[in-house]
Protein backbone atom coordinates (compact mmCIF):
# COMPACT_ATOMS: atom_id res chain seq x y z
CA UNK A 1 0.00 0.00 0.00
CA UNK A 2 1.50 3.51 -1.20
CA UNK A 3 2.05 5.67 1.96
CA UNK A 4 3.37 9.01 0.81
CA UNK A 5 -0.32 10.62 0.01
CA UNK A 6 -1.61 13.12 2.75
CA UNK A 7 -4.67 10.77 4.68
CA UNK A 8 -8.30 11.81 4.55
CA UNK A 9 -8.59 11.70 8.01
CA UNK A 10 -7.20 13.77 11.20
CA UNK A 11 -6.18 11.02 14.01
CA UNK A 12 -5.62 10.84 17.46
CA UNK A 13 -3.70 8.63 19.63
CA UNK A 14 -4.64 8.22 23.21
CA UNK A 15 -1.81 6.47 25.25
CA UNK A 16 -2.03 6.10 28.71
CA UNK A 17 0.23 6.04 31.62
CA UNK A 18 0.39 5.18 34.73
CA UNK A 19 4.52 5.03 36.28
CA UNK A 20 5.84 4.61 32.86
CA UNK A 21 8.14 7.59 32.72
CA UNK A 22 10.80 5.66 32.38
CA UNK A 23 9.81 4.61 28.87
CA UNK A 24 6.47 6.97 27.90
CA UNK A 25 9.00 8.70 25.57
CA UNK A 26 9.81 6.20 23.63
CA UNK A 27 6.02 5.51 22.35
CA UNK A 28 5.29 9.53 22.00
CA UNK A 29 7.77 9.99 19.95
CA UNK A 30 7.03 7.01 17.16
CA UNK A 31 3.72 7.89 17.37
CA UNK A 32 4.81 11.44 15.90
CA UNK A 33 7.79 10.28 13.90
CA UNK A 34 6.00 8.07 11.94
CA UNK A 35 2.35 9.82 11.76
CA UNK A 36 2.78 14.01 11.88
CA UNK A 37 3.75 14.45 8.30
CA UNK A 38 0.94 12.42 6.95
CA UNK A 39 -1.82 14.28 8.53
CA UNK A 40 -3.35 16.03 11.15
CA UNK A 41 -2.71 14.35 14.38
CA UNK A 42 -3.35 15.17 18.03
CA UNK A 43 -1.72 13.25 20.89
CA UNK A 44 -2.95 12.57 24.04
CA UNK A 45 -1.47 11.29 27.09
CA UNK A 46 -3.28 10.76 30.01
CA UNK A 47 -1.31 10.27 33.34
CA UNK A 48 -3.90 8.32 35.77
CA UNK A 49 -1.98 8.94 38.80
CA UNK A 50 1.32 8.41 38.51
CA UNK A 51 3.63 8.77 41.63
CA UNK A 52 6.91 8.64 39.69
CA UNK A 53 8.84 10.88 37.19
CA UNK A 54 5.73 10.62 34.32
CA UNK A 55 4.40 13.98 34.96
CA UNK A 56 7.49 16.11 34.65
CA UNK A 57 8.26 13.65 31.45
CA UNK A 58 4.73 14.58 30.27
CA UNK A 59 5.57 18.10 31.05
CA UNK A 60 8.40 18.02 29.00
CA UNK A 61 7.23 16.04 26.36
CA UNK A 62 4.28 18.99 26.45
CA UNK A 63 6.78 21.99 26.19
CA UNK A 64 8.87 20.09 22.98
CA UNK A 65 6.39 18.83 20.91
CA UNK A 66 2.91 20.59 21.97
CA UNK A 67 1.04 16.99 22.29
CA UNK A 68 -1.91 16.90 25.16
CA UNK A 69 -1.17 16.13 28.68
CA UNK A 70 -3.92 15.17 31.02
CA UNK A 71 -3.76 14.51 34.31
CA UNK A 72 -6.36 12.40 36.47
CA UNK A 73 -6.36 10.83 40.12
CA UNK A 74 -7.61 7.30 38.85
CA UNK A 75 -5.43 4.36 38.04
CA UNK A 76 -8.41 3.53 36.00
CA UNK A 77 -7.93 2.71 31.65
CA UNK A 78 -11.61 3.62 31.51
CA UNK A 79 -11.18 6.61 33.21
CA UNK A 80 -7.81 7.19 31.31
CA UNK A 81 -9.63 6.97 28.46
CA UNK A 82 -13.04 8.71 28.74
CA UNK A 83 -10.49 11.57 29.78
CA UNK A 84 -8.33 11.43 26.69
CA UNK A 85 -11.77 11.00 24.41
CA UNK A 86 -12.93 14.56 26.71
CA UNK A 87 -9.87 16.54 25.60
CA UNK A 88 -10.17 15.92 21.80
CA UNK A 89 -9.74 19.06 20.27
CA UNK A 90 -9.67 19.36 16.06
CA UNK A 91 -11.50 22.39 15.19
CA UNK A 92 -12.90 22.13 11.59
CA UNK A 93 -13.14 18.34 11.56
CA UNK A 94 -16.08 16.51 11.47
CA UNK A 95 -16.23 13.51 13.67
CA UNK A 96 -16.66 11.23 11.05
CA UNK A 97 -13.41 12.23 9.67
CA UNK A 98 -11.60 11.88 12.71
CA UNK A 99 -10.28 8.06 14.08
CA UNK A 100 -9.44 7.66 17.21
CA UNK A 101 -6.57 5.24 18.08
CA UNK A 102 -6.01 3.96 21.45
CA UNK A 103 -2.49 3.03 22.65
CA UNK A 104 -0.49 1.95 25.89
CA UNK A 105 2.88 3.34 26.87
CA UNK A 106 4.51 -0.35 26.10
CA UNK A 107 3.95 -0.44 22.95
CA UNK A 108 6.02 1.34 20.01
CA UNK A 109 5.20 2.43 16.14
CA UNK A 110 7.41 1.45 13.84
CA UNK A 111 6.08 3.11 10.54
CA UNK A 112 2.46 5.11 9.20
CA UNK A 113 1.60 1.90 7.91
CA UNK A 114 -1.34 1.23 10.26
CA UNK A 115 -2.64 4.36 9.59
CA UNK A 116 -3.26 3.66 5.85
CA UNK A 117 -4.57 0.25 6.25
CA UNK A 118 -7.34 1.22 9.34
CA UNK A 119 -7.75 4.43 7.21
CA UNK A 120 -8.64 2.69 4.04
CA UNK A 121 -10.57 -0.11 5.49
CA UNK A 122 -12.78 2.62 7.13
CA UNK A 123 -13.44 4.54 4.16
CA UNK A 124 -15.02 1.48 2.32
CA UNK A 125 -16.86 0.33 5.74
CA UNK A 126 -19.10 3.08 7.09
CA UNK A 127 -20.62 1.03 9.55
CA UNK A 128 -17.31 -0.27 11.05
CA UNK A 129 -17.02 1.42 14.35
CA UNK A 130 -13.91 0.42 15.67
CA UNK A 131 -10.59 -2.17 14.07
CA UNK A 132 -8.61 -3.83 16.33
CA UNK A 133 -4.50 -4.99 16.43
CA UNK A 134 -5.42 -7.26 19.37
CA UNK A 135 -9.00 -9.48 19.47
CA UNK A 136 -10.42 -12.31 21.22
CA UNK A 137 -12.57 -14.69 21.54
CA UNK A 138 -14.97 -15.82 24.54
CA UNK A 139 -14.52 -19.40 26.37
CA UNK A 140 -17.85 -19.72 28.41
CA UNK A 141 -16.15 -21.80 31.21
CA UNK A 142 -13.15 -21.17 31.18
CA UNK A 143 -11.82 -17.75 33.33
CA UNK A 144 -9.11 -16.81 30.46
CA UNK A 145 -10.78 -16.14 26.50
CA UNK A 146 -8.83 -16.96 23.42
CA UNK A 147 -6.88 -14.39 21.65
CA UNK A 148 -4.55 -13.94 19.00
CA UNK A 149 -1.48 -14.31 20.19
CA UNK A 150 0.10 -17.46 20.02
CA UNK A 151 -2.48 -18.37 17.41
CA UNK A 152 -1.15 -19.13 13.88
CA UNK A 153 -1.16 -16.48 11.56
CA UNK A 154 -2.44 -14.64 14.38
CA UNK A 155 -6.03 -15.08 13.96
CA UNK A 156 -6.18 -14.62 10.48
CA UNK A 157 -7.95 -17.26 8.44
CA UNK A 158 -9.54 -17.27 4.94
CA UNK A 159 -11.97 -14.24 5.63
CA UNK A 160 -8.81 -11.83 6.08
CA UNK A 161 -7.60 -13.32 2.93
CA UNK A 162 -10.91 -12.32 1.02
CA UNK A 163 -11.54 -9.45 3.06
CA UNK A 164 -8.26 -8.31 4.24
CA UNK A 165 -9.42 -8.03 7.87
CA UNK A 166 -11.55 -10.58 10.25
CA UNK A 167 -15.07 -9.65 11.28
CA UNK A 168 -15.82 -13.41 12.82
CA UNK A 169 -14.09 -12.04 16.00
CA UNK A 170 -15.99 -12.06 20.12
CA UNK A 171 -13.79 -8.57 20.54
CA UNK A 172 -11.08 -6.28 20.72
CA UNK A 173 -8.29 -5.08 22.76
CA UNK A 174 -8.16 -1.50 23.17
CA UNK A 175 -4.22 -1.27 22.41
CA UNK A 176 -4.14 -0.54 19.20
CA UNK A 177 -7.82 0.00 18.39
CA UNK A 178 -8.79 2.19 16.17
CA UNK A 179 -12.34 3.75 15.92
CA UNK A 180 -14.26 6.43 14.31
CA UNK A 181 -14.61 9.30 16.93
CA UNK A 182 -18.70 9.62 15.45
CA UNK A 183 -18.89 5.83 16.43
CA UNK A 184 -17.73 6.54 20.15
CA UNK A 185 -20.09 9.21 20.32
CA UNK A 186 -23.01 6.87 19.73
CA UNK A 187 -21.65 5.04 22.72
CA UNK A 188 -21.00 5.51 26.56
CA UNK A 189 -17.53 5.25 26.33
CA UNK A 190 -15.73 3.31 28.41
CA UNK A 191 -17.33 1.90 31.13
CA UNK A 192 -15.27 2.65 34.80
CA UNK A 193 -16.52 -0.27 36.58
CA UNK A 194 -14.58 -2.08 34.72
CA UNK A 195 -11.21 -0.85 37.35
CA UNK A 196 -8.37 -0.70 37.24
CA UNK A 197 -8.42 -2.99 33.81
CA UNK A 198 -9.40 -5.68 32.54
CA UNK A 199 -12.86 -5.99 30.20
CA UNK A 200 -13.17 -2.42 29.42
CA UNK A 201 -12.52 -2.60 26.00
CA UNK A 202 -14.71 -6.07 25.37
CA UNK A 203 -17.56 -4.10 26.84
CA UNK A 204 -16.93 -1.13 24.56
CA UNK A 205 -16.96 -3.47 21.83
CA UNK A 206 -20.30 -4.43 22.47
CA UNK A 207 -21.34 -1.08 23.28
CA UNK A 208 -20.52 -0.80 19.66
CA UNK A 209 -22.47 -3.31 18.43
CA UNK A 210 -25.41 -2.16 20.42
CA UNK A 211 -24.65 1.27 18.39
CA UNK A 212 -25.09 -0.45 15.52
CA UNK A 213 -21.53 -1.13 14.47
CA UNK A 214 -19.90 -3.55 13.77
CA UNK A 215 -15.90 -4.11 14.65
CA UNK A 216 -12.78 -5.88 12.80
CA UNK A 217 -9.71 -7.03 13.37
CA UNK A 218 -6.46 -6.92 11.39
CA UNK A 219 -2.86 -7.00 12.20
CA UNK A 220 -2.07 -4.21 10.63
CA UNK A 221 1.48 -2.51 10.25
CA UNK A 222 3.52 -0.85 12.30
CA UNK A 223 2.86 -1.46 15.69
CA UNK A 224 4.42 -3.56 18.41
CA UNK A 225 3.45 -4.36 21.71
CA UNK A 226 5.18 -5.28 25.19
CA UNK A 227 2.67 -6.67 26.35
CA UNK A 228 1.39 -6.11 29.90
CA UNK A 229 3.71 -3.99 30.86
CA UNK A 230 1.81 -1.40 31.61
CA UNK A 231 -0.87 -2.96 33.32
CA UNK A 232 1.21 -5.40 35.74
CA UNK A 233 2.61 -1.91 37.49
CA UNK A 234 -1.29 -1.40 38.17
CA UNK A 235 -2.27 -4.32 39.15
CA UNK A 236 0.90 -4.80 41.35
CA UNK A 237 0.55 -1.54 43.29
CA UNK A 238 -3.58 -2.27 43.77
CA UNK A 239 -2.09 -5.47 45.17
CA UNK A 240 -4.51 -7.24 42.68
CA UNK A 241 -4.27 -10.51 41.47
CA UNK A 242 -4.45 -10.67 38.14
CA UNK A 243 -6.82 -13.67 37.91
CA UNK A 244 -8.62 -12.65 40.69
CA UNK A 245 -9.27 -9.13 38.54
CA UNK A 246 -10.58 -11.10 35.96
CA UNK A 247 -13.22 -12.87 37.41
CA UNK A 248 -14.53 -10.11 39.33
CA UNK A 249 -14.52 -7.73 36.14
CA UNK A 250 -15.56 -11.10 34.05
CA UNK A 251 -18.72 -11.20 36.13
CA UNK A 252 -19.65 -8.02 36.07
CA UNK A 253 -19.06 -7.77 31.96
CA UNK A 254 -21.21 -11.14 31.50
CA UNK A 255 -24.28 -9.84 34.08
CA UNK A 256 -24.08 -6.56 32.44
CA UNK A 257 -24.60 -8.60 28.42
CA UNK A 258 -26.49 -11.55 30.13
CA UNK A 259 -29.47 -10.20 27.53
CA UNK A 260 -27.12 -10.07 24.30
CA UNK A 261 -25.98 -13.52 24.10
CA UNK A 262 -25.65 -12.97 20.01
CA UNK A 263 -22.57 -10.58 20.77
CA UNK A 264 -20.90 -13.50 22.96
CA UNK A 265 -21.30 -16.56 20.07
CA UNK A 266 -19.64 -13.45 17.32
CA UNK A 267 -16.59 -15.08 15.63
């Protein structure tokens, strides 16, 4: 796919963190590198209570290359989030022609080549709300769901071959999702129940689908991911266990959908 034409779209990226400062940099910077020059682009990082050297890196960050710093007193990715969705600001865009991408501080860009693929695919998919880098699938009695790591080719199977992404998917992971901003605003945005993490982005994904959308995934370009990085310094200093976390936020995600079973048996 060419990528040296200007994109149709304006994008943000919302990256969160919480006592990353020690590598926040690294994923601001990519994100900018690779994405400034080929269109509008707003950055925003939202610090959800960080007790280390992130906010005067933020500040920094702020001061040498203008992106948005928020600050909130949750640990919460919902609440990270909602906030970074809050502080969009693009005057003269429609939000139809804005996508909204949604990253953590682990994970790095590596070229503008997942801009042009989510870009396109959205352009000939109006009712795609959101495409995913990361997506899983639900195991009814089992506490862990399937997703695509580990899986061969990742997930993709003879529909991403046809289609060039997978639509036969439960949901996605909000690291590297990318949705259309009008598509969020038909939903509730991310739902802070869900705390510190864990489920907040397979509810939003049906939140979609109860908008009327429908979501995709596709390993697109560009992007890599340590993953759980970020997350393990939450859950460590909420002295949560991680499985623990998961049934608790598990529970609440399945009573809240009990009515929708349609959205569990997608994919």
């Amino acid at each position: 796919m060419m990528q040296d034409h200007k994109l149709q779209h304006a994008f943000v990226v919302i990256i969160l963190c919480h006592n990353n400062g020690d590598f926040i940099g690294r994923m601001v910077r990519s994100a900018l590198k690779h994405g400034a020059t080929k269109t509008t682009m707003q950055v925003i990082v939202v610090d959800t209570a960080s007790t280390d050297e992130s906010p005067q890196v933020l500040a920094d960050l702020k001061a040498e290359l203008g992106i948005t710093v928020v600050q909130i007193d949750s640990p919460g990715c919902s609440a990270g989030r909602n906030a970074g969705l809050a502080a969009i600001n693009l005057p003269g865009f429609v939000p139809s022609r804005v996508l909204v991408s949604f990253f953590d501080s682990d994970m790095l860009i590596t070229s503008a080549s997942w801009m042009y693929e989510t870009e396109a695919i959205h352009l000939s998919n109006p009712r795609l709300g959101a495409i995913g880098w990361a997506a899983g699938w639900f195991n009814p009695d089992l506490p862990y769901d399937t997703v695509v790591y580990g899986l061969p080719r990742r997930g993709a199977n003879s529909e991403t071959d046809k289609l060039g992404f997978r639509v036969s998917v439960g949901y996605l992971g909000s690291g590297g999702m990318v949705a259309k901003l009008s598509a969020l605003m038909d939903t509730p945005g991310f739902d802070e129940r869900f705390f510190p993490a864990g489920f907040e982005d397979t509810d939003l994904s049906f939140a979609l689908r109860e908008a009327g959308y429908f979501i995709a995934y596709r390993e697109f370009g560009g992007v890599l991911h340590e993953a759980h990085k970020t997350t393990a310094r939450i859950h460590s200093e909420a002295k949560l266990d991680y499985d623990d976390l998961l049934r608790k936020n598990g529970k609440l995600f399945r009573s809240k959908w009990k009515n929708r079973p349609q959205y569990f048996s997608a994919g």
